[in-house]
Protein backbone atom coordinates (compact mmCIF):
# COMPACT_ATOMS: atom_id res chain seq x y z
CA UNK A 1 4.32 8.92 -7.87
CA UNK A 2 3.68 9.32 -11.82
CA UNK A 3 -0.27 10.30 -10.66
CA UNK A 4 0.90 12.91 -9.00
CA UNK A 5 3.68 14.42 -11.65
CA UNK A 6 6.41 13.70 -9.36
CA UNK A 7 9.37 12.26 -11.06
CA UNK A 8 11.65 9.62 -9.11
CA UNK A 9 15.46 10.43 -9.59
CA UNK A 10 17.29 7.69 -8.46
CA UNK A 11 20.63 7.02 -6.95
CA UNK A 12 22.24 5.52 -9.27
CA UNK A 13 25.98 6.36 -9.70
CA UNK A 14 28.45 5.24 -6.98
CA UNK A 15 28.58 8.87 -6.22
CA UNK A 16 25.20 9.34 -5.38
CA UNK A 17 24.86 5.96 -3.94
CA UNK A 18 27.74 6.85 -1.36
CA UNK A 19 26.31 10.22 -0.22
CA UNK A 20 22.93 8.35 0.72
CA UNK A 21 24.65 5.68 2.18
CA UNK A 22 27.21 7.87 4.28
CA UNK A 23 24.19 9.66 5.76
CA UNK A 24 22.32 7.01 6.87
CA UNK A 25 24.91 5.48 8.73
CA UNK A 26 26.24 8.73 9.92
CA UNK A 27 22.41 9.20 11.79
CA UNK A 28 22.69 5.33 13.13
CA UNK A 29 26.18 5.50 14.32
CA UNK A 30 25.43 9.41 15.91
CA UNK A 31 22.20 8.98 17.34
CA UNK A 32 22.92 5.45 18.91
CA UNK A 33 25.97 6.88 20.80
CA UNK A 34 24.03 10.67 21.45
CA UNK A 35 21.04 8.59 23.06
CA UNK A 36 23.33 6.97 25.03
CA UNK A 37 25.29 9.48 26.30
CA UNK A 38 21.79 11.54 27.26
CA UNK A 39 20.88 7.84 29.15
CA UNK A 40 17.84 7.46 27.11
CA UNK A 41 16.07 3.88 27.49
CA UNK A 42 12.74 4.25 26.13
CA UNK A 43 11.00 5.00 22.85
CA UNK A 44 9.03 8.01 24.10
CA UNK A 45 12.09 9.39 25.57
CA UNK A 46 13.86 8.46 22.36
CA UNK A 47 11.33 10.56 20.20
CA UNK A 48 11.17 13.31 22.70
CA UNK A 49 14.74 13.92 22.02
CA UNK A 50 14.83 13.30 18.81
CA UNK A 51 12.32 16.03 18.19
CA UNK A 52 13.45 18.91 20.79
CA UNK A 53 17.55 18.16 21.15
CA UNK A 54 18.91 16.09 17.57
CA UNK A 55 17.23 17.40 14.96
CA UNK A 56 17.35 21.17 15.70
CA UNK A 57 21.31 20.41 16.27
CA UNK A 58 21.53 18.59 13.42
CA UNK A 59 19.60 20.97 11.38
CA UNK A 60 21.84 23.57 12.66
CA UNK A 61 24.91 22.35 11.60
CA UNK A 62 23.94 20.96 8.33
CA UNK A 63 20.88 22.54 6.72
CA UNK A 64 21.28 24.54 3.54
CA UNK A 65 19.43 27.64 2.53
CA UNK A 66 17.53 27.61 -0.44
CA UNK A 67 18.68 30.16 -3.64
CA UNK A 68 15.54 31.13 -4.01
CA UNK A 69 12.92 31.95 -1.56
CA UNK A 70 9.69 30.68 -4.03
CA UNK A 71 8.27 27.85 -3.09
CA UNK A 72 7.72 25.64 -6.44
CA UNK A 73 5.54 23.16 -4.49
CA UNK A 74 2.69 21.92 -7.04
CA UNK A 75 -0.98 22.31 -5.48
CA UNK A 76 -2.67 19.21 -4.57
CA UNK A 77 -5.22 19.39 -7.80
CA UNK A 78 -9.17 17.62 -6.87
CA UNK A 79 -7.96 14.54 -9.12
CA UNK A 80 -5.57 13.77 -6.74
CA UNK A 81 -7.09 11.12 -4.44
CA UNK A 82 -4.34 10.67 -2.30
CA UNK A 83 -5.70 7.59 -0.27
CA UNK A 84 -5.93 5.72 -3.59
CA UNK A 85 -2.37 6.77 -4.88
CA UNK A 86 -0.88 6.07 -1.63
CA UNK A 87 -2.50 2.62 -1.28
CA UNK A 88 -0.30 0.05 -1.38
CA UNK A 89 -1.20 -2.12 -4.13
CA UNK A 90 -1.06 -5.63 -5.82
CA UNK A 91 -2.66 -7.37 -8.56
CA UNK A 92 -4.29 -10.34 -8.27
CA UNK A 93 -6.55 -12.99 -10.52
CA UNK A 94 -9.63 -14.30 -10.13
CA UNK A 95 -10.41 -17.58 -9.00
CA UNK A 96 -13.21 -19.79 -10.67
CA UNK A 97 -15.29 -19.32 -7.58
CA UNK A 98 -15.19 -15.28 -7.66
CA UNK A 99 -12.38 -15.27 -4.86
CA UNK A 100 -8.99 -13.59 -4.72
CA UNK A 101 -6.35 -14.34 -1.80
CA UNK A 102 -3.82 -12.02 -0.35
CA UNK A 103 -1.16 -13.41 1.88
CA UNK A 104 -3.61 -15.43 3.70
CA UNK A 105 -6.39 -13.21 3.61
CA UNK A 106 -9.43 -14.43 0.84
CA UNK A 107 -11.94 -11.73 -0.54
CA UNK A 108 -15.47 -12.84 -2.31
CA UNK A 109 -16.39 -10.85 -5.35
CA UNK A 110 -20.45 -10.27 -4.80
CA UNK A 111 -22.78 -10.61 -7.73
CA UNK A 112 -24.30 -7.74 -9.52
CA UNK A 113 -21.23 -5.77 -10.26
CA UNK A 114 -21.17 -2.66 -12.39
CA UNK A 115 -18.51 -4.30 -14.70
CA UNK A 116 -18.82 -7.79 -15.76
CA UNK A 117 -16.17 -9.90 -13.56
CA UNK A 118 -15.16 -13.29 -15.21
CA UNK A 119 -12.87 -16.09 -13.67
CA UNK A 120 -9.13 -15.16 -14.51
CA UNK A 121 -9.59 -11.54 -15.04
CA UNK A 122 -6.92 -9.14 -13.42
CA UNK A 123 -7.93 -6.78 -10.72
CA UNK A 124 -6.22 -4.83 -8.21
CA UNK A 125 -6.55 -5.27 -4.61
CA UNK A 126 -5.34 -2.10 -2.87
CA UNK A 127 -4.27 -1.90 0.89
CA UNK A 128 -4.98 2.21 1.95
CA UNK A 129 -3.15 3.47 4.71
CA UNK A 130 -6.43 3.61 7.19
CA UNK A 131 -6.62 -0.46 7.19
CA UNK A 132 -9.43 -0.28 4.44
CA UNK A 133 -9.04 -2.88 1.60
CA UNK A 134 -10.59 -1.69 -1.89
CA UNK A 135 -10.88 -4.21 -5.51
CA UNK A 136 -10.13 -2.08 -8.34
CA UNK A 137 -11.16 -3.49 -12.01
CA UNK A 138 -11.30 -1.43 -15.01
CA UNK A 139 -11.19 1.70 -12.86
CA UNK A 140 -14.34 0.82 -11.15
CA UNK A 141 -14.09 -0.11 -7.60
CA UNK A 142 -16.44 -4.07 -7.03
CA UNK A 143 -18.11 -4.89 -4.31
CA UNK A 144 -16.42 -7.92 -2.18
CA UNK A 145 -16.75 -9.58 1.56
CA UNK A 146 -13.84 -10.62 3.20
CA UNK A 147 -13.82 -14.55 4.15
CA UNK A 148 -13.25 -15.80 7.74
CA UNK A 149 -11.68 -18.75 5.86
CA UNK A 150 -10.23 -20.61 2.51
CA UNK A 151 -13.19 -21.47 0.37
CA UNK A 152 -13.84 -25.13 -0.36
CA UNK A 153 -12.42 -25.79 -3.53
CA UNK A 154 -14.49 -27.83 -5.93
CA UNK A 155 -13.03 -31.06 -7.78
CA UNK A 156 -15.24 -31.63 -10.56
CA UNK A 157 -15.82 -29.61 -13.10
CA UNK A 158 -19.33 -29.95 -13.31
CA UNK A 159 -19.51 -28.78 -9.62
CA UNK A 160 -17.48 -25.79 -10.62
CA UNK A 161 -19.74 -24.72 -13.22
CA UNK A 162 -22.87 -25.06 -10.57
CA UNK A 163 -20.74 -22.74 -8.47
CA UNK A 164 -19.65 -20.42 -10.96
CA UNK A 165 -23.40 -20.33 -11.79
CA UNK A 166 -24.29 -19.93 -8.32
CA UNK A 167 -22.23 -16.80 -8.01
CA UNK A 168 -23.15 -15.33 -10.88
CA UNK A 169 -26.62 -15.62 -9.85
CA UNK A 170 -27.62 -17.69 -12.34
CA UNK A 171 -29.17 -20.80 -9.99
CA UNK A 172 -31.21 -20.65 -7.37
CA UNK A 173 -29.87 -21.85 -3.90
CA UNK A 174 -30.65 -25.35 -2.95
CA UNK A 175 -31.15 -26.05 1.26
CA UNK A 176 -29.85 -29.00 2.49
């Protein structure tokens, strides 16, 4: 939220802690029993009234007016790349063989990257909301293919060098 100059205030007194806290379970014990009594048994009904009968009640009774009728909302400004800021996002190192792994999931760094990419570096793997996995390192974004499965891990170092090499696309491919 820092990228976009918003400042998290958070709930940290008992106080504050007990207001949050009161309203949440004021909504789950409320709407539980107010869906009941309307004999509502499915989501889409569920969201229906939620949107036409709860909320404009519950707006009703406890919304607020503003002192002031400006609206201080800050523009969106063009360095503000919301998909990026919103991604959800987790570091990760790199493996000798160019791969990174995400709960399950393994990603290939490809050769001929903009920045240099060595085993062990730190880059970020980030998860946008459209499904769309990005690699982030040094603010520039690498080129990767996602692996159907675990790459065979080498167990000599010699043969990790070869691979390393191979990667890098230092060796030629060998058939066979």
């Amino acid at each position: 939220m820092g990228e976009l100059g918003i400042e998290m205030i958070f709930a940290l007194s008992p106080q504050a802690k007990g207001r949050w806290n009161r309203g949440f379970k004021t909504h789950q014990d409320r709407l539980v029993k107010e869906l009941r009594l309307a004999g509502i048994s499915s989501m889409a009904e569920a969201n229906d009234f939620l949107r036409r009968t709860y909320i404009p009640a519950h707006n009703a009774r406890f919304a607020v007016m503003p002192r002031s009728a400006i609206d201080v909302h800050r523009p969106l400004l063009s360095i503000h790349r919301l998909d990026e800021i919103l991604s959800v996002r987790r570091e990760r190192v790199v493996s000798n063989d160019f791969t990174l792994r995400l709960e399950n999931r393994f990603f290939q760094i490809l050769p001929g990257q903009v920045l240099r990419v060595r085993p062990h570096d730190k880059v970020m793997l980030e998860m946008r909301l459209d499904g769309t996995t990005h690699i982030r390192f040094k603010g520039a974004y690498l080129r990767f293919r996602a692996l159907t499965e675990r790459p065979p891990r080498p167990n000599h170092p010699h043969d990790q060098k070869a691979l390393v090499s191979l990667v890098l696309g230092l060796l030629p491919m060998r058939a066979g």
